[in-house]
N, C-alpha and C. Protein backbone atom coordinates (compact mmCIF):
# COMPACT_ATOMS: atom_id res chain seq x y z
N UNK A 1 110.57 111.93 70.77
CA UNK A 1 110.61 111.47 69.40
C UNK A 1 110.35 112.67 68.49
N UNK A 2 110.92 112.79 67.43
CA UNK A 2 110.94 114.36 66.08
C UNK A 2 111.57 114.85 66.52
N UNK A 3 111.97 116.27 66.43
CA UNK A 3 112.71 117.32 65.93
C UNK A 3 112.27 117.63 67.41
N UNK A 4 113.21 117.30 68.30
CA UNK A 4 113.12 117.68 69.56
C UNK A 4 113.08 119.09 70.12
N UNK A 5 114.42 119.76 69.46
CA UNK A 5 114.33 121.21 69.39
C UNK A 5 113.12 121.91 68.92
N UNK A 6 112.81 121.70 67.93
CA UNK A 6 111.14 122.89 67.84
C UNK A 6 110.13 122.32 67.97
N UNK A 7 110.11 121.14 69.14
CA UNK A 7 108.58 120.53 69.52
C UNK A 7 108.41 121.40 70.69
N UNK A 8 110.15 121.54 71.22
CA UNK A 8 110.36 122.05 73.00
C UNK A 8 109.70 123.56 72.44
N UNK A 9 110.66 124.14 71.62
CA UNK A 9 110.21 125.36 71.73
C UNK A 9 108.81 125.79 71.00
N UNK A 10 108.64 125.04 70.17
CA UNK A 10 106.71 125.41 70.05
C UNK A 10 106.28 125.03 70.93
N UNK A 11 106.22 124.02 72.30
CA UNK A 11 105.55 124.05 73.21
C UNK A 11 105.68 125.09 74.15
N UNK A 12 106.69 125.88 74.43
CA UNK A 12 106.66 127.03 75.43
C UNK A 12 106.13 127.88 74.47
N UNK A 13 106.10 128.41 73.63
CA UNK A 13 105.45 129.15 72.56
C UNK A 13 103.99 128.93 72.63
N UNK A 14 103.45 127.73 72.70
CA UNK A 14 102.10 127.60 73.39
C UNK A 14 102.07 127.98 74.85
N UNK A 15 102.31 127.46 75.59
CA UNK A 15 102.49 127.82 77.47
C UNK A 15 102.40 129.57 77.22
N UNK A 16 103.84 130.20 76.65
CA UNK A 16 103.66 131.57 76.72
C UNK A 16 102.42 132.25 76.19
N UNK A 17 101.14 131.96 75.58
CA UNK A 17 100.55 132.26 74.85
C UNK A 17 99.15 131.85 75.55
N UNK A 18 99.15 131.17 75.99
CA UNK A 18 98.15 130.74 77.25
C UNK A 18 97.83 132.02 78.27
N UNK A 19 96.57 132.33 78.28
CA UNK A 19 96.18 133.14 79.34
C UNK A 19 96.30 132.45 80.74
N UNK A 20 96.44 133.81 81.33
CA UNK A 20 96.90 133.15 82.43
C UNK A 20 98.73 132.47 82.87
N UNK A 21 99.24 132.75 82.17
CA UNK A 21 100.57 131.77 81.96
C UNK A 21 101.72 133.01 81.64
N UNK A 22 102.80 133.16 82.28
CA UNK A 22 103.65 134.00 81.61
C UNK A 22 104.82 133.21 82.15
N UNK A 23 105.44 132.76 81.05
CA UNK A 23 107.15 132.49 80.94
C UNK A 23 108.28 133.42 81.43
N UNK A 24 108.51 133.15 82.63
CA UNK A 24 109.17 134.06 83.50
C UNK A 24 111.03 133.60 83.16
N UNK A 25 111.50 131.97 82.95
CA UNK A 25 112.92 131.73 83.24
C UNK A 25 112.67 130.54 82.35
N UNK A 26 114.07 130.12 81.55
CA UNK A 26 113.85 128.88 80.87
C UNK A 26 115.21 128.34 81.39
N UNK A 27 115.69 127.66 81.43
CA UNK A 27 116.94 126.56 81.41
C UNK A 27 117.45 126.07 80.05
N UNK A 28 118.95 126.29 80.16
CA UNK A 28 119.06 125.31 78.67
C UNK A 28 118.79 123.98 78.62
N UNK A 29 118.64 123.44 77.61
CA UNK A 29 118.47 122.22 77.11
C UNK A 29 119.34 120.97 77.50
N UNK A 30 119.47 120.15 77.86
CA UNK A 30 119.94 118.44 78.12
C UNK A 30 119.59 117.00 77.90
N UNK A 31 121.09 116.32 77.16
CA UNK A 31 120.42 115.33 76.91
C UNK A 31 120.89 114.30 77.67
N UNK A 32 119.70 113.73 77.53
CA UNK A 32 119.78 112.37 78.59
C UNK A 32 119.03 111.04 78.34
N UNK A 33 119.54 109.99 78.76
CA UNK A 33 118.77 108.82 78.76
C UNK A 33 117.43 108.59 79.16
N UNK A 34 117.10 108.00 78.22
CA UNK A 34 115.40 107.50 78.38
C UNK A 34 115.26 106.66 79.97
N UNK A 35 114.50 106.61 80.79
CA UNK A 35 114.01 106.17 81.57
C UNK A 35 112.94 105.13 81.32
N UNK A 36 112.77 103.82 81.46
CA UNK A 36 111.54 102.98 80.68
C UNK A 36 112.33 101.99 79.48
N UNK A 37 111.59 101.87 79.10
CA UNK A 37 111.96 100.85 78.33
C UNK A 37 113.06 101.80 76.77
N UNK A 38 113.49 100.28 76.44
CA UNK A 38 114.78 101.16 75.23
C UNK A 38 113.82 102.18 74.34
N UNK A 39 114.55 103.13 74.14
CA UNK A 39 113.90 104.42 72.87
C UNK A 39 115.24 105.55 72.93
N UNK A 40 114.85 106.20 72.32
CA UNK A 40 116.06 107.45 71.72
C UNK A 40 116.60 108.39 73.33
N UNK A 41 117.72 109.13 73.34
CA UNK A 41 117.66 110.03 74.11
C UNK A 41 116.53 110.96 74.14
N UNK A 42 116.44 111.71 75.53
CA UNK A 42 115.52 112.70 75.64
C UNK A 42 116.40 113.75 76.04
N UNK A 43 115.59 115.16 75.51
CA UNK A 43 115.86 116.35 75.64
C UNK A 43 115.08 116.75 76.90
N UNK A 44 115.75 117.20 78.08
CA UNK A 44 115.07 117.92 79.14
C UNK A 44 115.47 119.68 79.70
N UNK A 45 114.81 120.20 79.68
CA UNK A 45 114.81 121.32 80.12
C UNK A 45 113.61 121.88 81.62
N UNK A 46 113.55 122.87 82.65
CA UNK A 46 112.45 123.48 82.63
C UNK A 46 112.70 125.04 82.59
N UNK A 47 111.32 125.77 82.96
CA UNK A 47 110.51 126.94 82.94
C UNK A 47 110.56 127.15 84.66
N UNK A 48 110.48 128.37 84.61
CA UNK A 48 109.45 129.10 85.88
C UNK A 48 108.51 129.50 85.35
N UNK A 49 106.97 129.40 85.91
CA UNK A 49 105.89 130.05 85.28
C UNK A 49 105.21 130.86 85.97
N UNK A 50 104.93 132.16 85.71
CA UNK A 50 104.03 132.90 86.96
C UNK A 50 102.55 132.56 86.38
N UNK A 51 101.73 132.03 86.85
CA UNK A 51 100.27 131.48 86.47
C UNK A 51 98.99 131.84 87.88
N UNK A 52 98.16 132.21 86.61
CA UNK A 52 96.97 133.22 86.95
C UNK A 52 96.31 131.84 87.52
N UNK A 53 96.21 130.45 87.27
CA UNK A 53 95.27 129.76 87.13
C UNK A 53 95.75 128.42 88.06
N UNK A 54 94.75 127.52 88.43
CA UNK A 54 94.66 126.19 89.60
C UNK A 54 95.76 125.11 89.04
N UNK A 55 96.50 124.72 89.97
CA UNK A 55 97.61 123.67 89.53
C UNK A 55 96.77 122.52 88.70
N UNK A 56 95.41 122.76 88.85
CA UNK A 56 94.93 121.56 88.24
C UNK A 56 94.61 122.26 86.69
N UNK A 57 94.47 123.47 86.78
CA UNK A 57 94.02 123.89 85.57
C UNK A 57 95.39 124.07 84.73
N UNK A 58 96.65 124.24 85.28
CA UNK A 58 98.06 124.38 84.82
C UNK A 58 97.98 122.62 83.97
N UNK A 59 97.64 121.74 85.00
CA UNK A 59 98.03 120.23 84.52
C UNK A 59 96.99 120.12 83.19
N UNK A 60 95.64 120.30 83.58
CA UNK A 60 95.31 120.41 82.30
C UNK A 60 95.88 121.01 80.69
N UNK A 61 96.13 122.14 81.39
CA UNK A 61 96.94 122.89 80.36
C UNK A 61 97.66 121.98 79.19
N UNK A 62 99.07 121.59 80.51
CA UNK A 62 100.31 120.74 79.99
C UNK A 62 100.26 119.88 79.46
N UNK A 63 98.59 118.95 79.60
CA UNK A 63 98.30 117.54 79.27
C UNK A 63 97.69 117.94 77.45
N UNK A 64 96.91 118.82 77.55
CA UNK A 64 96.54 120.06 76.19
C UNK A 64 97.76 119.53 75.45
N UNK A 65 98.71 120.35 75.57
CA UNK A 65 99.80 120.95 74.81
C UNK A 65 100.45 119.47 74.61
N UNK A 66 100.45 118.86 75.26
CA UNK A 66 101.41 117.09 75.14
C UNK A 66 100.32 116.49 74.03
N UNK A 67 99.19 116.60 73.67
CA UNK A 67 97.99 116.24 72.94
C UNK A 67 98.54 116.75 71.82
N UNK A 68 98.44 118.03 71.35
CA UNK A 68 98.77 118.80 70.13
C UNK A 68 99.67 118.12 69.56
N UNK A 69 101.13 117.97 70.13
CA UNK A 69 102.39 117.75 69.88
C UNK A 69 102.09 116.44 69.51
N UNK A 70 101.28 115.62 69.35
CA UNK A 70 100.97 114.38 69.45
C UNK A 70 101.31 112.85 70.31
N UNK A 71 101.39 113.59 71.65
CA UNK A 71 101.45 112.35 72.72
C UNK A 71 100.26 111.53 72.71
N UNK A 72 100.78 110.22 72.49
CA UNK A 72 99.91 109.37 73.02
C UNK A 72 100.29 108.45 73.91
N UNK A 73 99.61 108.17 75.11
CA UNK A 73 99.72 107.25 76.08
C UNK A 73 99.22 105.93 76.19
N UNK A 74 100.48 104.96 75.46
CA UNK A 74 100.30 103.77 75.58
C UNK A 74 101.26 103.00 76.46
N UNK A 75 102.25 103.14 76.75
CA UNK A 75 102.82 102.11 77.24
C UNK A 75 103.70 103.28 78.16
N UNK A 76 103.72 103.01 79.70
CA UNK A 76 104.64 103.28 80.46
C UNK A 76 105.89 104.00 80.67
N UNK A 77 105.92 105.16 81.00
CA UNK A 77 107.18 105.47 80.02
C UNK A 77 108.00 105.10 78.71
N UNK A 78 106.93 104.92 77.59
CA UNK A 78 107.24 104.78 76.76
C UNK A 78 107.92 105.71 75.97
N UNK A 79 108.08 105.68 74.58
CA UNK A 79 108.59 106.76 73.59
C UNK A 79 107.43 107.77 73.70
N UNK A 80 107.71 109.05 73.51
CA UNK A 80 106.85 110.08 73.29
C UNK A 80 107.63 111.13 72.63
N UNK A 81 106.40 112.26 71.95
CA UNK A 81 107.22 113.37 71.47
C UNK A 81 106.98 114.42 72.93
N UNK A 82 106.66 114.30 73.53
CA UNK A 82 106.21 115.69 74.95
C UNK A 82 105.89 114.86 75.94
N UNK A 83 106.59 115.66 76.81
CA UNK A 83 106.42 115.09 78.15
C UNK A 83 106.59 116.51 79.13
N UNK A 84 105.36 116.84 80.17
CA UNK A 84 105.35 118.14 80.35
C UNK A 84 105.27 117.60 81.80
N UNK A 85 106.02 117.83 82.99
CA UNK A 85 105.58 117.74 84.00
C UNK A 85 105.80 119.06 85.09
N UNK A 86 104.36 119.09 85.89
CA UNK A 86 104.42 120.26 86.81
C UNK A 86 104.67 119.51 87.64
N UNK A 87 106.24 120.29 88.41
CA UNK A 87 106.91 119.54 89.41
C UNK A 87 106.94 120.43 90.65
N UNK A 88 106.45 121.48 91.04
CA UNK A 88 106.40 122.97 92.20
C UNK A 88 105.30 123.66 91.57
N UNK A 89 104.76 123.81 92.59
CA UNK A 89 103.61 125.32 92.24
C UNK A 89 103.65 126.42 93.88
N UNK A 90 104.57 127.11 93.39
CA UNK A 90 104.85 127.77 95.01
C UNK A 90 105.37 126.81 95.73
N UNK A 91 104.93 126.39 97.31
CA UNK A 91 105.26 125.54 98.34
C UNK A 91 103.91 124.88 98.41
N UNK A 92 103.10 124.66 97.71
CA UNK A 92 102.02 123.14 97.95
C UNK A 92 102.61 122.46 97.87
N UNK A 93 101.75 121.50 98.60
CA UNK A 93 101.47 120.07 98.72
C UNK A 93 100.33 119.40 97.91
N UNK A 94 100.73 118.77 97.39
CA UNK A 94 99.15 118.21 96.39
C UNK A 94 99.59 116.68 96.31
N UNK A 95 98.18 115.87 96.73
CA UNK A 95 98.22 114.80 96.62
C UNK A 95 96.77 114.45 96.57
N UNK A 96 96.50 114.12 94.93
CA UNK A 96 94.97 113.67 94.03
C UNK A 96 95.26 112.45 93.41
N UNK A 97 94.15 111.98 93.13
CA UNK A 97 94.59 110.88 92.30
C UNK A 97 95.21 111.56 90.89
N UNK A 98 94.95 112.36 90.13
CA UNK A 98 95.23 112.95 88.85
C UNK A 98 96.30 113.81 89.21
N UNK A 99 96.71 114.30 90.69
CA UNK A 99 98.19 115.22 90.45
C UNK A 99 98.60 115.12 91.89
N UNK A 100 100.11 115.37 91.85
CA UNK A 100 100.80 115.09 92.38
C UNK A 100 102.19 116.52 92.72
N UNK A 101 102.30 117.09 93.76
CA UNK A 101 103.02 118.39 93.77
C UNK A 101 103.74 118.16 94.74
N UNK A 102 104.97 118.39 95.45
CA UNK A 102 105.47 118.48 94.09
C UNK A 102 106.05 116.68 93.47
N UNK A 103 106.37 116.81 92.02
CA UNK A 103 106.14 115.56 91.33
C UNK A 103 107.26 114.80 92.22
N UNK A 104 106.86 113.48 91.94
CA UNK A 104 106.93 112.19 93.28
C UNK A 104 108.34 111.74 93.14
N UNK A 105 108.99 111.74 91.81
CA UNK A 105 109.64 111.34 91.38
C UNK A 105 111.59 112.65 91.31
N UNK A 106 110.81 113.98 91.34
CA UNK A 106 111.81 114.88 91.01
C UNK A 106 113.01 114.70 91.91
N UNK A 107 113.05 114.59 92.86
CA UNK A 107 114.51 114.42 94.29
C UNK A 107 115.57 113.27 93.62
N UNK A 108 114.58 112.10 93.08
CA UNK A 108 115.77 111.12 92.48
C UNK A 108 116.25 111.16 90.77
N UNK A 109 115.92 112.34 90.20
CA UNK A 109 115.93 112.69 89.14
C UNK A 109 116.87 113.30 88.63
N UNK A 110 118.02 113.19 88.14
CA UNK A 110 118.94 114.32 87.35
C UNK A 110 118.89 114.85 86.42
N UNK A 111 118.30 114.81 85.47
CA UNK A 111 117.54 115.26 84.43
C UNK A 111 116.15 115.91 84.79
N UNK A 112 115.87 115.66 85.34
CA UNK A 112 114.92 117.41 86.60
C UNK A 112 116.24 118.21 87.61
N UNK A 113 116.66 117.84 88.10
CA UNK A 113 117.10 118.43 88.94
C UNK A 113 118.11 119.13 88.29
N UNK A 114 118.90 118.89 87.59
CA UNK A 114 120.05 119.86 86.74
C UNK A 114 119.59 120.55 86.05
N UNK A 115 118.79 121.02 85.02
CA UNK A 115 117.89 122.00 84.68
C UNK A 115 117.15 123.29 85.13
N UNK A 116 116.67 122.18 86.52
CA UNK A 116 116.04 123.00 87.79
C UNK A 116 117.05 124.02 88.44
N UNK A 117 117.65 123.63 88.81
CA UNK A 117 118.98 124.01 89.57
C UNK A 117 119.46 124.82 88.96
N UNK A 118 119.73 124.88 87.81
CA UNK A 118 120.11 126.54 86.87
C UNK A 118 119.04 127.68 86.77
N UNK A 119 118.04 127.06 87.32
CA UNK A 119 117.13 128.67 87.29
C UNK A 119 116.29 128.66 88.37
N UNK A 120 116.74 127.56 89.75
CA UNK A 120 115.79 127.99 91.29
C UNK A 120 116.45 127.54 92.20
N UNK A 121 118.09 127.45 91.67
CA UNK A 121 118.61 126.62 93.04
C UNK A 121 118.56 126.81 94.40
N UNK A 122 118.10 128.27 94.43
CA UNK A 122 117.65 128.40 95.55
C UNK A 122 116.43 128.17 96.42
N UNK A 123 115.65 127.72 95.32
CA UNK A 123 114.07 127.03 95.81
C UNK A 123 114.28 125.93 97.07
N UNK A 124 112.75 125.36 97.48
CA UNK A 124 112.98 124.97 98.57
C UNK A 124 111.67 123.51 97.89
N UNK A 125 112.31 122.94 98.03
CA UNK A 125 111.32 121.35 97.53
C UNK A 125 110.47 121.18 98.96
N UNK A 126 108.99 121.94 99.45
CA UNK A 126 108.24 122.01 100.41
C UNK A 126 108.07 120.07 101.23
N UNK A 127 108.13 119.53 100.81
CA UNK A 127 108.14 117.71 101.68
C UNK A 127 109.64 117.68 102.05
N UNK A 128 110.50 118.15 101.54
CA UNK A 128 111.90 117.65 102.21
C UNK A 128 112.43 119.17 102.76
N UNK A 129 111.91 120.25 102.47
CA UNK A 129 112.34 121.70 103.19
C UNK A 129 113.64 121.58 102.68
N UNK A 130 114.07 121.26 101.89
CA UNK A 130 115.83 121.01 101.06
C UNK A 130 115.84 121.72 99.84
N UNK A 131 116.98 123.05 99.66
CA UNK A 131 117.16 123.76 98.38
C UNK A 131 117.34 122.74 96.83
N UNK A 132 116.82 123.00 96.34
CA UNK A 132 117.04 122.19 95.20
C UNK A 132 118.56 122.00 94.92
N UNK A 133 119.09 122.89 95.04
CA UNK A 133 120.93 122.64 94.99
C UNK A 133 121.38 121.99 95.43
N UNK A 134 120.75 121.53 96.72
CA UNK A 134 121.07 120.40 97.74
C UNK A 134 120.79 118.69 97.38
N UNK A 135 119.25 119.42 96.85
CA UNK A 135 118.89 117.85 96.36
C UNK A 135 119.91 117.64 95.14
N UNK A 136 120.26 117.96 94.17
CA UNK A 136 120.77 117.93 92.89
C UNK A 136 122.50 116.97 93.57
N UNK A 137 122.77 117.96 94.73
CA UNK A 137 124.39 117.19 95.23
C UNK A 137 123.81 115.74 95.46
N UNK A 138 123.00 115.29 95.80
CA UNK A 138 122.92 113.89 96.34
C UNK A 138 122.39 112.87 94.78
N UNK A 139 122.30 113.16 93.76
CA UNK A 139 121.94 112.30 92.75
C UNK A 139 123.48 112.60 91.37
N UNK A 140 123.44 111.54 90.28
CA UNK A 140 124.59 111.02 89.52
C UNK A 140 124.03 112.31 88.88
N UNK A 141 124.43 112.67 88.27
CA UNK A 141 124.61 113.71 87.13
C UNK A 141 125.24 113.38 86.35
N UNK A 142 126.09 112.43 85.83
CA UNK A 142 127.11 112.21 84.85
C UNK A 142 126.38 111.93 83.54
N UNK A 143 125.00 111.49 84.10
CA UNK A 143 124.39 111.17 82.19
C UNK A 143 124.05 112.24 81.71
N UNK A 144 123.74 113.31 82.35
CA UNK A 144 123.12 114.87 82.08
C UNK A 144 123.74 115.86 81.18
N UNK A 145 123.94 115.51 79.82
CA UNK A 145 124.49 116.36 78.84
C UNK A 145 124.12 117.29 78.70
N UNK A 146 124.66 118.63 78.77
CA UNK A 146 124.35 120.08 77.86
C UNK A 146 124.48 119.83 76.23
N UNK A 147 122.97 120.54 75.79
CA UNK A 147 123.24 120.69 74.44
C UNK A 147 122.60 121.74 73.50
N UNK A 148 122.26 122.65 74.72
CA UNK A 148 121.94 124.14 74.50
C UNK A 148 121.57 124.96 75.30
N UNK A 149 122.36 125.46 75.22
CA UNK A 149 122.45 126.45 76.33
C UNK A 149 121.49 127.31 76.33
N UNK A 150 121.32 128.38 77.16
CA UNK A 150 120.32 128.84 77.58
C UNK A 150 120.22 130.14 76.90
């Protein structure tokens, strides 16, 4: 929800600015359908991040920066202006009640995975040992609009 374009990029503008945190790769921008109940398209992109600091202290981070931007969490995949998810940190495995590595949801995702895939297709999703390029062939992509490039 807002001015999608300079919420995204004042939020990496925060991330880059974060100790500990350096913005190594970005992906262009895509739009795509909301997931959840009816609300506007969403803009998805990600980052590579080289980070000094604990996947839990990264999630903190992200949950920070979704605060600022003014997320609030009421309803279920609801409307929001930020939505930050750490989906890989290296090849962990993380499974907390508060986090989840890599995220549970990314393999059936095209709007993660097409983003992803332009800047790690050669990565390796550590629970399925499968290049992300690989995972990306097995899900629809057709809703996955470009709408800025990189």
């Amino acid at each position: 929800m807002g001015d999608s374009q300079a919420i995204l990029a004042a939020a990496l503008e925060n991330l880059a600015q974060t100790p500990g945190i350096f913005l190594e790769a970005k992906s262009s921008w895509y739009k795509t359908k909301a997931v959840g109940p009816p609300q506007p398209d969403y803009w998805n992109g990600c980052v590579i991040l080289q980070v000094e600091i604990s996947p839990q202290s990264l999630l903190e981070t992200l949950l920070e920066i979704e605060q600022k931007f003014g997320r609030v969490r009421q309803e279920h995949w609801g409307p929001r202006t930020l939505d930050l998810d750490l989906l890989l940190y290296d090849d962990l495995i993380v499974d907390t009640p508060t986090l989840q590595i890599p995220h549970p949801r990314m393999q059936e995702r095209a709007f993660v995975l097409v983003p992803l895939a332009e800047i790690a297709p050669n990565w390796i999703e550590p629970v399925s040992g499968r290049l992300i390029q690989d995972l990306l062939k097995e899900v629809d992509s057709s809703d996955v609009h470009l709408v800025m490039g990189n």
